[in-house]
N, C-alpha and C. Protein backbone atom coordinates (compact mmCIF):
# COMPACT_ATOMS: atom_id res chain seq x y z
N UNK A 1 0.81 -1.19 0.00
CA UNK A 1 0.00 0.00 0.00
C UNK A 1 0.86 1.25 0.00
N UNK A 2 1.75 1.38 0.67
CA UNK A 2 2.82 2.17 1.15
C UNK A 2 3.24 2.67 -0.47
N UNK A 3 3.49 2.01 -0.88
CA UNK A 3 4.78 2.03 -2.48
C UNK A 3 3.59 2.46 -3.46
N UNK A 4 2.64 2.32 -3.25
CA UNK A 4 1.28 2.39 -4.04
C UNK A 4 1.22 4.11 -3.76
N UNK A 5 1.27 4.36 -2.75
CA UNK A 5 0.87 6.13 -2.22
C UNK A 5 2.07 6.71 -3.19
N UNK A 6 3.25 6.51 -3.02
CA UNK A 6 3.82 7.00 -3.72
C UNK A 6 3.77 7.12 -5.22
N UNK A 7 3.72 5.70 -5.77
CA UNK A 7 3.37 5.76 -7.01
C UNK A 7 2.31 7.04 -7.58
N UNK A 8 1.54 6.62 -6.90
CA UNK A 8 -0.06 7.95 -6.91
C UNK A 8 0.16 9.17 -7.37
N UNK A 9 1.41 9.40 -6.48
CA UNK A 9 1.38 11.04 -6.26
C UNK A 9 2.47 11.16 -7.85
N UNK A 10 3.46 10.41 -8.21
CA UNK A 10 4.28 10.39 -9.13
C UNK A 10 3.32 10.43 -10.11
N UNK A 11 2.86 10.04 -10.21
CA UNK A 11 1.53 10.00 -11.27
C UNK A 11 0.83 10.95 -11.76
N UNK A 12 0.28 11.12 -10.21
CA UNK A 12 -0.45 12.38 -10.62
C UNK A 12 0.16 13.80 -10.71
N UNK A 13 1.10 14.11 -10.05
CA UNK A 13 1.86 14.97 -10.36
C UNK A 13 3.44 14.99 -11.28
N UNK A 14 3.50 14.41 -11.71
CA UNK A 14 4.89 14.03 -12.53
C UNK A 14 5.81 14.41 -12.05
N UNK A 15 5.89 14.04 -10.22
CA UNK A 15 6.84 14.35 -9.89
C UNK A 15 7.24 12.69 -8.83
N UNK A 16 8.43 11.64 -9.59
CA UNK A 16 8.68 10.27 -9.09
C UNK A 16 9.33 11.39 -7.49
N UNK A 17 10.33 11.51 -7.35
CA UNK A 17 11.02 12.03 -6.34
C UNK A 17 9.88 12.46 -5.27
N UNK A 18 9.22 13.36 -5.39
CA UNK A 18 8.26 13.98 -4.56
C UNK A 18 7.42 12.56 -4.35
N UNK A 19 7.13 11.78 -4.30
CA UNK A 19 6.17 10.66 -4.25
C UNK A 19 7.13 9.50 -3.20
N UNK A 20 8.50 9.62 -3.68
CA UNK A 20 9.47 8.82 -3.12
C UNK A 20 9.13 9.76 -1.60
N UNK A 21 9.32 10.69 -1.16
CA UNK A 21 10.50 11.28 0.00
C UNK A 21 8.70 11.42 0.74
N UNK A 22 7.71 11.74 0.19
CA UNK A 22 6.71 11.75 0.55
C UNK A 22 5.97 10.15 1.64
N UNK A 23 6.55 9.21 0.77
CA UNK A 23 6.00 7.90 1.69
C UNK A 23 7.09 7.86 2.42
N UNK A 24 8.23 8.15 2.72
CA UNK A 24 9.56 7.63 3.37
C UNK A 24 9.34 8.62 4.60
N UNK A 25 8.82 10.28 4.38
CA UNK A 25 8.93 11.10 5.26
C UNK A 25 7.97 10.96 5.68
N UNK A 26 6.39 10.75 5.53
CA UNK A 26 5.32 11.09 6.31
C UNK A 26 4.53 9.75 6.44
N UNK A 27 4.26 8.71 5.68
CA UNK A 27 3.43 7.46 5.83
C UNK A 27 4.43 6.60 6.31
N UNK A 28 5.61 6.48 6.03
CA UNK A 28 6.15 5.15 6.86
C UNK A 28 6.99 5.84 7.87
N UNK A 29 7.54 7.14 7.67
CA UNK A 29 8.52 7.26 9.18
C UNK A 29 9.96 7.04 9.21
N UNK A 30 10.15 6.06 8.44
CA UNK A 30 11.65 4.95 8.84
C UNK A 30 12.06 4.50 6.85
N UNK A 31 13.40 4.77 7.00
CA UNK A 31 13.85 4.55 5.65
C UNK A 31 14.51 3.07 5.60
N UNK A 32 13.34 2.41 5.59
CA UNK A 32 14.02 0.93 5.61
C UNK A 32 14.61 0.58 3.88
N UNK A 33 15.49 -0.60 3.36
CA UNK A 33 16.07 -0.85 2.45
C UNK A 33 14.78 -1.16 1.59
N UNK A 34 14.03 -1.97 2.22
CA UNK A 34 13.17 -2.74 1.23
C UNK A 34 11.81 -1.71 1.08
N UNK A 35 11.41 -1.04 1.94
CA UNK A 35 10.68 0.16 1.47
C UNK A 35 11.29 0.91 0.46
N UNK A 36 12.30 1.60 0.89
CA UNK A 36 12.94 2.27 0.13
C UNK A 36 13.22 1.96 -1.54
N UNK A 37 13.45 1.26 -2.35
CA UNK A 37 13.32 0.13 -2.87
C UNK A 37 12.00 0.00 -4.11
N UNK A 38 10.94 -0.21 -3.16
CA UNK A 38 9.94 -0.43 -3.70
C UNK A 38 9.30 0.76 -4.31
N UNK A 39 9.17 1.44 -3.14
CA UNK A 39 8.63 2.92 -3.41
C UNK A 39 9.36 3.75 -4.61
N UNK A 40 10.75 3.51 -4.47
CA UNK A 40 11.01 4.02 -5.50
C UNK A 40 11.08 3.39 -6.93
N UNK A 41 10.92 2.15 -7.36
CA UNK A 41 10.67 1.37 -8.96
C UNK A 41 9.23 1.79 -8.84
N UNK A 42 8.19 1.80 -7.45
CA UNK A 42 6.82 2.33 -8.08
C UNK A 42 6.38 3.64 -8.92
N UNK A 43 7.18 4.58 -7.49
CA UNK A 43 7.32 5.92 -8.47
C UNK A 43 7.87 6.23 -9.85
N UNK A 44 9.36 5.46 -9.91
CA UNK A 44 9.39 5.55 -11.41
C UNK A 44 8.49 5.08 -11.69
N UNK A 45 7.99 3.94 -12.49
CA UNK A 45 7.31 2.99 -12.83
C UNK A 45 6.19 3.74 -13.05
N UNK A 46 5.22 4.88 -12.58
CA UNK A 46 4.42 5.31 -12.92
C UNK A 46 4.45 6.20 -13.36
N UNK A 47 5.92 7.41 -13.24
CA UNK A 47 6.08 8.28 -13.67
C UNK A 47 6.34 8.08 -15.33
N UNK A 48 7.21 7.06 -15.46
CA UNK A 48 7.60 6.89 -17.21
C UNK A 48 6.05 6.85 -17.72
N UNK A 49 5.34 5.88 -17.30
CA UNK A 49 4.34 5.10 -17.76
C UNK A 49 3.25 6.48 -17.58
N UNK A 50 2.55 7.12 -17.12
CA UNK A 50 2.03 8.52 -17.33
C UNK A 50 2.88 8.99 -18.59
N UNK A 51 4.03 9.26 -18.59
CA UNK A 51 4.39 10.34 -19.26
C UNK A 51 4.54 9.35 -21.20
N UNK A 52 4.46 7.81 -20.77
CA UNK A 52 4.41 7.43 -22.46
C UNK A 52 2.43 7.54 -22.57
N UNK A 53 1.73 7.20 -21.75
CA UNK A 53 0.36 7.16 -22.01
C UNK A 53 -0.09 8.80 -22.41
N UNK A 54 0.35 9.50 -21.70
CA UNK A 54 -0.32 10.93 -21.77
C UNK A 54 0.18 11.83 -22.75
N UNK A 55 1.88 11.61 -23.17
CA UNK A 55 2.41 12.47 -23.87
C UNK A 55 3.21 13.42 -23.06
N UNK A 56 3.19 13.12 -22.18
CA UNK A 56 2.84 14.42 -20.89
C UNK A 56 4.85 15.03 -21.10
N UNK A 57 4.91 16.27 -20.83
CA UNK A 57 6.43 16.66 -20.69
C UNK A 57 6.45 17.98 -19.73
N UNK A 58 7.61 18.05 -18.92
CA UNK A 58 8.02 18.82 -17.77
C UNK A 58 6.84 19.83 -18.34
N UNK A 59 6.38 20.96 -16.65
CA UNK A 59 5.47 22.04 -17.02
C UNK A 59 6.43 23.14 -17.30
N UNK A 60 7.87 23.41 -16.01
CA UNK A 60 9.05 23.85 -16.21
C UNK A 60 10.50 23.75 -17.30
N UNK A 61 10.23 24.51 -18.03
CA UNK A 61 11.78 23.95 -18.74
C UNK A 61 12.98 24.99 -18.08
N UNK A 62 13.77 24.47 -17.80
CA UNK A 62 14.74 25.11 -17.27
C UNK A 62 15.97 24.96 -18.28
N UNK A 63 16.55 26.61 -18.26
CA UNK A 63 17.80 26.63 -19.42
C UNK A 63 19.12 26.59 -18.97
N UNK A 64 19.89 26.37 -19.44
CA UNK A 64 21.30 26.28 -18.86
C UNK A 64 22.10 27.39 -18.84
N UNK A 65 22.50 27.75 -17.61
CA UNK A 65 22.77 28.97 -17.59
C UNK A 65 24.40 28.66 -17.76
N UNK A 66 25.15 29.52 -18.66
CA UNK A 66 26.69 29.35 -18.52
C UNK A 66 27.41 29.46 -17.17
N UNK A 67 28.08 29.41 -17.29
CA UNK A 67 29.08 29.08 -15.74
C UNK A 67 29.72 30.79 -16.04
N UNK A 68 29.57 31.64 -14.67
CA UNK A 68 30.64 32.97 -14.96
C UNK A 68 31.66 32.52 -14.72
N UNK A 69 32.43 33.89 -15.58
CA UNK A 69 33.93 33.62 -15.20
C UNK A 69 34.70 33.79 -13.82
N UNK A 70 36.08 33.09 -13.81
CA UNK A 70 36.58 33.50 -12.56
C UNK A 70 37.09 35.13 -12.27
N UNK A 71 37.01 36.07 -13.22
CA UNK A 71 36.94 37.26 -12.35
C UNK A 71 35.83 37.38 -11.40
N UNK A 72 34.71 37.12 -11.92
CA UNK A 72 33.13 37.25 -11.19
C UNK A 72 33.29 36.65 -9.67
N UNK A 73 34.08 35.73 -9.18
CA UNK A 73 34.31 35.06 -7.91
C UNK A 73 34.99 36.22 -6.53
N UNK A 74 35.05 37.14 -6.92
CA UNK A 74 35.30 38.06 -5.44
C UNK A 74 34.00 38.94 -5.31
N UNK A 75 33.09 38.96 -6.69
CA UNK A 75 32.27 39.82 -6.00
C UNK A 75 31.11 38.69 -6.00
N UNK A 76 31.00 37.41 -6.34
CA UNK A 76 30.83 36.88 -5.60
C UNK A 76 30.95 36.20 -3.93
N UNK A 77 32.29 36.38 -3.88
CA UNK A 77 32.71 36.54 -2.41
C UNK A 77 32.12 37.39 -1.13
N UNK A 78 32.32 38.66 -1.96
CA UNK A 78 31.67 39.49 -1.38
C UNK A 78 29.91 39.62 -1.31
N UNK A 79 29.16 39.36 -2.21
CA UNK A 79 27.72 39.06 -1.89
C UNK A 79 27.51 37.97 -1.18
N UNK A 80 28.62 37.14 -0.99
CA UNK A 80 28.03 35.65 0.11
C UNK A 80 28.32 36.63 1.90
N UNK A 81 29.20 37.35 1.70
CA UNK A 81 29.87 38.05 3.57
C UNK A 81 28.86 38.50 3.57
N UNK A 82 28.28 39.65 2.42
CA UNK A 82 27.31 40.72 2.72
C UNK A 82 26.00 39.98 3.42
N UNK A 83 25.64 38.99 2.50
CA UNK A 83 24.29 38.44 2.75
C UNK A 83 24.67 37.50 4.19
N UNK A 84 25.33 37.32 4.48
CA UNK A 84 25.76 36.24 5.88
C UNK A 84 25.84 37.27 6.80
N UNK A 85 25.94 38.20 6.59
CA UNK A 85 25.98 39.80 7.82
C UNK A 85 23.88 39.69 7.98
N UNK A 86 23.89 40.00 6.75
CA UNK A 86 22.42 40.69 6.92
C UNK A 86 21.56 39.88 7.60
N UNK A 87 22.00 38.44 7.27
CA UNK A 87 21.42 37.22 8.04
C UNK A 87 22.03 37.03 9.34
N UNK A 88 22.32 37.77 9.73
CA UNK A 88 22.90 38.02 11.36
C UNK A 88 22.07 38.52 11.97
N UNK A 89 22.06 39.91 11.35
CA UNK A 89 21.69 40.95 11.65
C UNK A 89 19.50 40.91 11.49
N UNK A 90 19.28 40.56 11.14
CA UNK A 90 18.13 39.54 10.76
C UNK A 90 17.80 39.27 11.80
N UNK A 91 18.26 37.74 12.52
CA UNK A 91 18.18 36.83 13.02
C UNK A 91 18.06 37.23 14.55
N UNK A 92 18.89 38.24 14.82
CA UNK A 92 19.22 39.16 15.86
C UNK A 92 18.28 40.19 16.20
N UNK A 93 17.78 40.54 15.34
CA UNK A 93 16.90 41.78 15.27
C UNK A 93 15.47 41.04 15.58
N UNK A 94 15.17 39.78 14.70
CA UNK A 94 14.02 38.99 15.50
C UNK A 94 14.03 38.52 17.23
N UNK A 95 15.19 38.06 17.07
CA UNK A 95 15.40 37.40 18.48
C UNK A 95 14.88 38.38 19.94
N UNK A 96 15.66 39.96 19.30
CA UNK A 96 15.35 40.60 20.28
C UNK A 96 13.99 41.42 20.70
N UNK A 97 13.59 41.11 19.48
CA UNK A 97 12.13 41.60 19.27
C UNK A 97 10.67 40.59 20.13
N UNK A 98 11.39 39.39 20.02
CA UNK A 98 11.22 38.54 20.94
C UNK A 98 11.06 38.29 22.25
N UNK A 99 12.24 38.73 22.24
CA UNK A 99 12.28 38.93 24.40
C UNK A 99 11.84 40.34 25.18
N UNK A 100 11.29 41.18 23.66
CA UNK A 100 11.14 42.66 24.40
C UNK A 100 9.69 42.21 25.28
């Protein structure tokens, strides 16, 4: 039944993965081998099989974005400090808003 829920949701949403992590995280609890396993040849298994019956193809297409160059990596650098400050500063600013 378990491997079946998943299948379902792969199905109906054309999404195998989301159907997998869905029975593993919320209907069974516990990532056993042989669950694990099943659930996932079901989910495929229904996902191919939807997508040869229906025609069906991604709703998202996603494009490939080129890789920047390595000059681009310091101000990259610098937008990872900046944003790791602000998320301080954030985090801090809730906290204390908190205990007022």
């Amino acid at each position: 039944m378990r491997p079946g829920a998943g299948a379902g949701l792969a199905a109906a949403f054309n999404a195998p993965l989301a159907g997998l992590i869905f029975v593993l995280a919320e209907v069974q609890r516990h990532f056993a081998p042989t669950v694990f396993g099943a659930t996932f040849v079901a989910a495929l298994i229904a996902d191919v099989l939807t997508r040869l019956c229906t025609n069906q193809l991604p709703v998202f297409h996603v494009d490939i974005i080129p890789t920047p160059p390595l000059l681009a990596l310091p101000a990259f650098l610098g937008l990872g400090v900046v944003t790791g400050l602000l998320g301080i500063v954030f985090n801090r600013s809730h906290l204390g808003y908190r205990n007022a």
